[in-house]
Protein backbone atom coordinates (compact mmCIF):
# COMPACT_ATOMS: atom_id res chain seq x y z
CA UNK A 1 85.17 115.32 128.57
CA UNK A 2 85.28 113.71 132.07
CA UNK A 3 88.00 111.33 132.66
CA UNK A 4 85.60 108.86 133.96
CA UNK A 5 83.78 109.02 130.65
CA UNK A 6 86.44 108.98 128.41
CA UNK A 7 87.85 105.91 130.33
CA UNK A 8 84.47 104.03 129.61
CA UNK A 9 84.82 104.85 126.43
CA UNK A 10 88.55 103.44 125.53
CA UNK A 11 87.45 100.74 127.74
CA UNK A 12 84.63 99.49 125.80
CA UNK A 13 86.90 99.79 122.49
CA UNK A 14 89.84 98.35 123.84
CA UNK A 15 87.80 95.03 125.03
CA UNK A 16 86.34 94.82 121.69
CA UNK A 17 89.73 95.66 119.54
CA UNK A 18 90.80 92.49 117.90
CA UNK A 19 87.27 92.00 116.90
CA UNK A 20 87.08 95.38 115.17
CA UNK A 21 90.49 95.55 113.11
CA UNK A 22 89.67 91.54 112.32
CA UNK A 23 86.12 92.89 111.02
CA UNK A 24 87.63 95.94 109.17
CA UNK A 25 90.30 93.79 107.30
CA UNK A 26 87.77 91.29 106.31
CA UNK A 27 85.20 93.94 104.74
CA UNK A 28 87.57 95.89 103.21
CA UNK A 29 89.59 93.11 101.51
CA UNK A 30 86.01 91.82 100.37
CA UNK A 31 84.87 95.13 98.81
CA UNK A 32 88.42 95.41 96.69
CA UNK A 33 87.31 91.91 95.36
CA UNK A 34 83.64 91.74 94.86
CA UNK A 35 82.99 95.53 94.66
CA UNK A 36 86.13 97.10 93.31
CA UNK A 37 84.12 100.34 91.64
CA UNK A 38 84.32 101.09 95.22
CA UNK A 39 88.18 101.08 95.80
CA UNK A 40 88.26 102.46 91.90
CA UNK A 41 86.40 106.01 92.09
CA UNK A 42 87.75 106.63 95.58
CA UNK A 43 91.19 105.99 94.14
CA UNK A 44 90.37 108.63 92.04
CA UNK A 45 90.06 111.38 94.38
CA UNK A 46 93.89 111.69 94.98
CA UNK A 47 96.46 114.58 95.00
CA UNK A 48 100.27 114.15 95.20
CA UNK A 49 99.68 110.33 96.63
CA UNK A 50 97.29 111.57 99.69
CA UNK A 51 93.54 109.66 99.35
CA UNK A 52 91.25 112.82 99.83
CA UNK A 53 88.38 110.62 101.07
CA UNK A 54 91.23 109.32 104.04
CA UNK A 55 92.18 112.81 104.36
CA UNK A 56 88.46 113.82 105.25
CA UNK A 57 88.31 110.20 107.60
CA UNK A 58 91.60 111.59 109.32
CA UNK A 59 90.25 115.13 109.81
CA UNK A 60 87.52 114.01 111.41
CA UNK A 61 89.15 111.27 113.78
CA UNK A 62 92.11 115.03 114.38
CA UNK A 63 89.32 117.24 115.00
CA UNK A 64 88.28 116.15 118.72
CA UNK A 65 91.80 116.46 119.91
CA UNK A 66 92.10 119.85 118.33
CA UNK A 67 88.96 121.14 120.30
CA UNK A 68 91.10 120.23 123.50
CA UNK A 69 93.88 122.41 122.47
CA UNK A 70 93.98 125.54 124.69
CA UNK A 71 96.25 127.86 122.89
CA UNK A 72 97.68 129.83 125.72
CA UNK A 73 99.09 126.22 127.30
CA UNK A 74 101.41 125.81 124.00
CA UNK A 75 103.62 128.16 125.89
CA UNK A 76 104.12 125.74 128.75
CA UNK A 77 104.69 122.93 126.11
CA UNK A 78 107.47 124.68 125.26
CA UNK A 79 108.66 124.88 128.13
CA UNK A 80 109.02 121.36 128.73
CA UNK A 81 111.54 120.64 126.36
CA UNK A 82 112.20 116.84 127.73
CA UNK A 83 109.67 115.51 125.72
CA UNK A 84 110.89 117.06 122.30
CA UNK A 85 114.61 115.58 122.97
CA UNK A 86 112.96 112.45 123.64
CA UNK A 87 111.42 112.48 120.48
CA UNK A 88 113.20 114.21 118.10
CA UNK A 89 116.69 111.78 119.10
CA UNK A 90 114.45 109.01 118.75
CA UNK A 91 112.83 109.86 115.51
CA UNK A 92 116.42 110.65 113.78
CA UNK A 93 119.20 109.55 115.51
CA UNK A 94 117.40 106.04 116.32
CA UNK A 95 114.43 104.91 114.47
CA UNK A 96 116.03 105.22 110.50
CA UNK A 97 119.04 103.41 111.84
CA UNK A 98 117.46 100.33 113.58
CA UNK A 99 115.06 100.29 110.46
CA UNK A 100 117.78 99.77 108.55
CA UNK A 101 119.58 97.65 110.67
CA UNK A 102 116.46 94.92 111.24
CA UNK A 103 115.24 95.32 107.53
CA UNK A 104 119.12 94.07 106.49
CA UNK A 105 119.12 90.99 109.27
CA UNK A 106 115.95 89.70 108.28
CA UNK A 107 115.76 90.01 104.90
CA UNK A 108 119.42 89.53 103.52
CA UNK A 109 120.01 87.12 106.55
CA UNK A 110 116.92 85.30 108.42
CA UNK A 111 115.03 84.72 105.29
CA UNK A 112 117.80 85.27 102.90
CA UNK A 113 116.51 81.65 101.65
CA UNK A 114 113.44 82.59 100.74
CA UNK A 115 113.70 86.36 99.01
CA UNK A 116 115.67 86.82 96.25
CA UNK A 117 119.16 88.80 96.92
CA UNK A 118 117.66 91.99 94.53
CA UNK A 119 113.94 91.69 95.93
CA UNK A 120 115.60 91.78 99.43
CA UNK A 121 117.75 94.88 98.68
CA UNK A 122 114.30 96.66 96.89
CA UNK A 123 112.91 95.29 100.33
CA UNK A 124 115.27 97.38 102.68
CA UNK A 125 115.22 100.27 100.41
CA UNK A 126 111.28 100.25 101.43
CA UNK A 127 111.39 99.68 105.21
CA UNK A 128 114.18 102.58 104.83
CA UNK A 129 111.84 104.79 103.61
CA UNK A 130 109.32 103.85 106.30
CA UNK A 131 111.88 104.49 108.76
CA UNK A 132 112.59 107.86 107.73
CA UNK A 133 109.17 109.86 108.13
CA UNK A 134 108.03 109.83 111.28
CA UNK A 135 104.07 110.18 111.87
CA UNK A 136 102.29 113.32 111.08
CA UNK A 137 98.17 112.62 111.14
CA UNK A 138 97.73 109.81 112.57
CA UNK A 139 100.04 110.13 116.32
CA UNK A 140 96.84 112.89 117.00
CA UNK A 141 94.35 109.75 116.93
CA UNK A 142 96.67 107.91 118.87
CA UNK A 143 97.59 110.49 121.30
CA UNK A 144 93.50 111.14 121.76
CA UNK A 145 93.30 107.37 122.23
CA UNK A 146 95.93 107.27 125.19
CA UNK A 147 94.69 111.10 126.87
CA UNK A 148 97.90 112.72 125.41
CA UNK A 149 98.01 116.32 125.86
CA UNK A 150 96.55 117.62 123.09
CA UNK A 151 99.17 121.23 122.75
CA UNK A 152 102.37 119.09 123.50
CA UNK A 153 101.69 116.88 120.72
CA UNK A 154 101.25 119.30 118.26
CA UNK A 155 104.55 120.75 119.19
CA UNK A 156 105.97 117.81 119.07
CA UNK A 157 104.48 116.67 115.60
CA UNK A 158 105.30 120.51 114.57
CA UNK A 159 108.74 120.31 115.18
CA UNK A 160 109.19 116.77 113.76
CA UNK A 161 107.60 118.26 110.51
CA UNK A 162 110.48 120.93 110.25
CA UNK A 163 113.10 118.20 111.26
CA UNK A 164 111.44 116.31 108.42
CA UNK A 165 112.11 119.21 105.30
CA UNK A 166 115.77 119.29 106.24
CA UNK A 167 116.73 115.44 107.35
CA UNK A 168 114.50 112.93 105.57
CA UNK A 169 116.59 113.22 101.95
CA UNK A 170 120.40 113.32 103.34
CA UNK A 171 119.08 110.17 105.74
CA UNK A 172 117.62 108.19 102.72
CA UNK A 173 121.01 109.05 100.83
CA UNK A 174 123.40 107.92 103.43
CA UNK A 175 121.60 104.61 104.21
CA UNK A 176 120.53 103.82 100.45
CA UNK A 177 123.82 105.03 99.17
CA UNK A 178 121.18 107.10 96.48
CA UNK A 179 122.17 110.49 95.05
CA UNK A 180 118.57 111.21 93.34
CA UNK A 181 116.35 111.29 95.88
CA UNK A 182 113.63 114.02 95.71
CA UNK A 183 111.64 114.73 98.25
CA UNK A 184 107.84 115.13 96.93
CA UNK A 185 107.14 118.52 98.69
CA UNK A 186 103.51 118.61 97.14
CA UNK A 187 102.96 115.62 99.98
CA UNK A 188 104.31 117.27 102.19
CA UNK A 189 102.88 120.45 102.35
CA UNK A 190 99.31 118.97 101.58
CA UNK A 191 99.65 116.86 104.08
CA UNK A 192 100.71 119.45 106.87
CA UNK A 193 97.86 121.40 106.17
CA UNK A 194 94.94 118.76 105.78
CA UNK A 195 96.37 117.00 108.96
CA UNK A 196 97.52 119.80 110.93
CA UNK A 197 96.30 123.57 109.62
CA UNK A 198 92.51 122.48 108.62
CA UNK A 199 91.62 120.93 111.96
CA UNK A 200 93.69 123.09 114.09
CA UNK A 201 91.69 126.01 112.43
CA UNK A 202 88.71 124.32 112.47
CA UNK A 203 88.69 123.30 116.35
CA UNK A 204 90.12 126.88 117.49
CA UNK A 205 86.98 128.63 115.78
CA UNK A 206 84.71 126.08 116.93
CA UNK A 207 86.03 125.94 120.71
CA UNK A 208 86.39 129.80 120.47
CA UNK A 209 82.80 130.52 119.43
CA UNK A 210 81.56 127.59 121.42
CA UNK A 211 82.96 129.16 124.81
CA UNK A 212 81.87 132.75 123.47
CA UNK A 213 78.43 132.07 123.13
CA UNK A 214 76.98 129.17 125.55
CA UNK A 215 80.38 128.93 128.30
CA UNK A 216 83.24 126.82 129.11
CA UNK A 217 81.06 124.49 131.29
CA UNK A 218 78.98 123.80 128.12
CA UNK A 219 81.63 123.04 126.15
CA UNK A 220 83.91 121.25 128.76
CA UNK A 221 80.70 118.80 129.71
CA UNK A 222 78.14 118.56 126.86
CA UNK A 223 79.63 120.02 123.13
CA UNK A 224 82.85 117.68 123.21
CA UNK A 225 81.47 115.06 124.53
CA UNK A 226 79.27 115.16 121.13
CA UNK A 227 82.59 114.05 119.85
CA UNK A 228 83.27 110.92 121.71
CA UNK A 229 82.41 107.95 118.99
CA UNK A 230 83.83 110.35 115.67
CA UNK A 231 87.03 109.33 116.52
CA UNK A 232 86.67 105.49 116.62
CA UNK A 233 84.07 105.98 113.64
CA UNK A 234 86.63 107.91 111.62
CA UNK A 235 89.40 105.11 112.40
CA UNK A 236 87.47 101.78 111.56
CA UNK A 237 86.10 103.80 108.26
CA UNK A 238 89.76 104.09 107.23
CA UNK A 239 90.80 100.66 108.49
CA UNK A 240 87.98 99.30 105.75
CA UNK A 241 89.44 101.78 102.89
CA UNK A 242 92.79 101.35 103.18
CA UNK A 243 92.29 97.49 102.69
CA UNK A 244 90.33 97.92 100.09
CA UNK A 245 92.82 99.32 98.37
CA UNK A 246 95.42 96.57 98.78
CA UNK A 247 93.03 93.70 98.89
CA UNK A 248 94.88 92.70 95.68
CA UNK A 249 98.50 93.06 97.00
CA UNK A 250 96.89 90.93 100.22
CA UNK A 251 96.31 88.00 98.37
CA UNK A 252 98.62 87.87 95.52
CA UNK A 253 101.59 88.53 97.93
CA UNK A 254 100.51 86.67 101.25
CA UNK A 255 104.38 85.01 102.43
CA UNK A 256 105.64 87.74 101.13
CA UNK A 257 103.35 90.40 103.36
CA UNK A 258 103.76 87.97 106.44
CA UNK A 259 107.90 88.06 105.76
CA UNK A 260 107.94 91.66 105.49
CA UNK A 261 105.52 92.71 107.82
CA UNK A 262 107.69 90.98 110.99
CA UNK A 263 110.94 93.81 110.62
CA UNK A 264 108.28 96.13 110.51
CA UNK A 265 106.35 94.41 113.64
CA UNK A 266 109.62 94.51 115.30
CA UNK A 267 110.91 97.84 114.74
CA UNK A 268 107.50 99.70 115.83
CA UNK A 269 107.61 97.84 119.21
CA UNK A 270 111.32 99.08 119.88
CA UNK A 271 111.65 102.44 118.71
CA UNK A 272 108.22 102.86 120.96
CA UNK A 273 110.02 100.89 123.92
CA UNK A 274 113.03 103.43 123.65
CA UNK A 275 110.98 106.58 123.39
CA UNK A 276 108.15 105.12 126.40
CA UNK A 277 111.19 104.02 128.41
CA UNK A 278 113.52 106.96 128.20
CA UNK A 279 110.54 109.11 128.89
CA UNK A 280 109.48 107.07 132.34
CA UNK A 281 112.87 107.15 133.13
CA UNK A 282 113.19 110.97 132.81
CA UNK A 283 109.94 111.17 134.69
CA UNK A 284 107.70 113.06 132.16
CA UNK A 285 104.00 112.36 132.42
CA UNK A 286 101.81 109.63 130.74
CA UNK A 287 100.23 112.70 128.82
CA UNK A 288 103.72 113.92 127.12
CA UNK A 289 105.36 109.97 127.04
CA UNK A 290 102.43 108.39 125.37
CA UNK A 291 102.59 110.57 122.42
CA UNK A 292 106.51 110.92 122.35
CA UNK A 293 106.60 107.06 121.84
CA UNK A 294 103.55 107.27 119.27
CA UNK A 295 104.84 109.57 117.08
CA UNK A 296 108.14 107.29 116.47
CA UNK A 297 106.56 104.25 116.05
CA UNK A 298 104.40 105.61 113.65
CA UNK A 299 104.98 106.27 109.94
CA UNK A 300 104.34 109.36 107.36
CA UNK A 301 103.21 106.41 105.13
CA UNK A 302 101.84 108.91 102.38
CA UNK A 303 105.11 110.34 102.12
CA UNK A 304 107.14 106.75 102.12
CA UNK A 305 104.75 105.48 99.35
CA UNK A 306 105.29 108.71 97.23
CA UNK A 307 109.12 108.21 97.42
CA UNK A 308 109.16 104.68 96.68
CA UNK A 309 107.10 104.77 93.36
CA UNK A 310 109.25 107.32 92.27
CA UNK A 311 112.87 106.36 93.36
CA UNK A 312 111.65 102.66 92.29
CA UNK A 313 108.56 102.31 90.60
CA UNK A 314 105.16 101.03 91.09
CA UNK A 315 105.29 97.56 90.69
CA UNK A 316 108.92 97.63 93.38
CA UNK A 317 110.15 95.71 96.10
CA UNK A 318 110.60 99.42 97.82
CA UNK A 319 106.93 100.40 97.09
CA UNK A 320 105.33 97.22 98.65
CA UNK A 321 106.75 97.65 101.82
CA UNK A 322 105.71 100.75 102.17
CA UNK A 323 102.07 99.33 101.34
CA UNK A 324 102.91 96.28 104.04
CA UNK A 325 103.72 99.11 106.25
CA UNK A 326 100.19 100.65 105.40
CA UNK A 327 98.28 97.53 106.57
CA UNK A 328 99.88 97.03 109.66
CA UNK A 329 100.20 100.29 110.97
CA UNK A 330 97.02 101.00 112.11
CA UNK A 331 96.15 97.19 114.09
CA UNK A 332 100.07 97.90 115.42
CA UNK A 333 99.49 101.41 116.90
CA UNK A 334 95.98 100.18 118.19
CA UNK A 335 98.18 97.41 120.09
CA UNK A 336 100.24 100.38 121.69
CA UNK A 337 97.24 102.23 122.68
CA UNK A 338 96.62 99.31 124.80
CA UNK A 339 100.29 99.06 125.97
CA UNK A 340 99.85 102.36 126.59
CA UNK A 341 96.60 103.16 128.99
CA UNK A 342 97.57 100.10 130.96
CA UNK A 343 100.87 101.06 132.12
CA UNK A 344 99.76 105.00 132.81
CA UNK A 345 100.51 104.23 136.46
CA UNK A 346 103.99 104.15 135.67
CA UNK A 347 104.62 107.85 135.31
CA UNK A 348 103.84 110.90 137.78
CA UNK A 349 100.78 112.82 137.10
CA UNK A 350 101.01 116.07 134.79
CA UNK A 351 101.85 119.72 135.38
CA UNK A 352 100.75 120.80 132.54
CA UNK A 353 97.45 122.16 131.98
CA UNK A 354 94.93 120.33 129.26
């Protein structure tokens, strides 16, 4: 795809952004009310907490970035290991710990007045979880969104995935003070390989025998660029499912959502301020920053809801949070997308090949 395309493209979503999350929100809330057989049999296509029909909408918004990835430029990702420090210190020496830190001031001390002292603890136990599992589908959308390199940021989501087996259950323990917490490794591992083995698979084969039989120049300039509305498709599809899901919790809970969702707000725009800044000031390219900052800011949401029903049940404090952090993950991350492909002229242009 030519960068003068693809910038048209971005463009023409960008200007139109507020009007398509505002539209998405609206339909979906109104389907969970007046048509909730909708929200009902989709809920029933679900395995160890992950919505197979948002699966499917992820894969599809994954598998235009995976077509980009050249395999033999992994290697010089990991070469570059500047952007992995940058966002594996972020992810889990910073992000849980600030999570914790603004989920405590604001709910146990800015609106200690208005949520109970119990609901507030259930409350931080919730944004805890959040802050624990970093992105692992979605960063791919966002990193397509902001012209990320498409091989860095599977290393990087790769090795944030490992970090994640090993460091998510000892963080939850320490900053919970918890002893039982079980890690759901059915979510996991279904997760890693709907969001990362299926379309990585699927857009090697389909880039390999693409370039086989008709050329690179074919593919490069005409079969990708077959791909350029799936993403943005795929993303406003989900917007309208995932709020028809929790067009009940929307209403039923609204100061509470609003109180909640401004930690949340908060911590997403820091953790990707520290991860965006340290990268510009360590002079990586927009192409290995963007995604560095995305992948932070963003949450393994599937995984955080999992935990929460089971640590604390279904009807929790802990387990709407993680819902909150559902609704306003996807409008937040949009926001940063922006952020993001408006301050590219910060950083130096890449040496690493796309």
């Amino acid at each position: 795809m030519s960068n003068e395309t693809e910038g048209k493209g971005i463009g023409f979503f960008e200007r139109y952004l507020t009007v398509w999350v505002a539209l998405c929100i609206i339909v979906g809330v109104a389907i969970g009310q007046w048509l909730p057989f909708i929200p009902e049999t989709l809920s029933r296509f679900e395995y160890a907490q992950v919505s197979i029909p948002v699966a499917i909408l992820i894969w599809l918004m994954i598998y235009p970035m995976m077509l980009k990835i050249d395999f033999s430029s992994i290697v010089g990702a990991l070469k570059m290991p500047k952007g992995l420090i940058v966002t594996c210190t972020t992810n889990w020496l910073i992000k849980p710990f600030t999570m914790f830190l603004f989920a405590w001031l604001f709910f146990k001390i800015i609106f200690g007045g208005l949520i109970p002292e119990d609901l507030a603890t259930d409350y931080i136990a919730g944004a805890v979880l959040l802050g624990a599992a970093p992105c692992t589908a979605m960063v791919f959308v966002w990193s397509h969104l902001t012209k990320g390199n498409p091989s860095y940021t599977l290393v990087q989501v790769a090795v944030n995935d490992l970090i994640l087996l090993i460091a998510f259950a000892p963080i939850v323990m320490i900053l919970l003070g918890v002893s039982n917490v079980l890690v759901p490794y059915d979510t996991l591992i279904l997760s890693v390989v709907l969001f990362i083995v299926i379309p990585l698979v699927g857009g090697y084969l389909s880039r390999t025998y693409v370039i086989k039989n008709r050329g690179k120049e074919y593919f490069d300039n005409v079969f990708i660029k077959k791909f350029d509305n799936v993403t943005i498709i795929g993303l406003l599809l989900t917007l309208i499912i995932l709020f028809s899901f929790q067009g009940d919790v929307i209403l039923n809970n609204p100061i509470h959502i609003v109180l909640i969702a401004i930690p949340l707000i908060i911590q997403t725009f820091v953790i990707f301020a520290i991860a965006y800044g340290w990268a510009k000031a360590w002079k990586l390219p927009h192409e290995i920053a963007s995604p560095a900052g995305m992948i932070g800011a963003s949450n393994f949401f599937e995984l955080a809801v999992a935990v929460a029903i089971a640590l604390f049940g279904l009807q929790s404090g802990a387990a709407l949070v993680t819902v909150v952090g559902v609704l306003v993950e996807v409008p937040l991350m949009l926001a940063l997308v922006r952020i993001s492909n408006n301050t590219r002229h910060w950083f130096p242009e890449s040496k690493l090949a796309k």
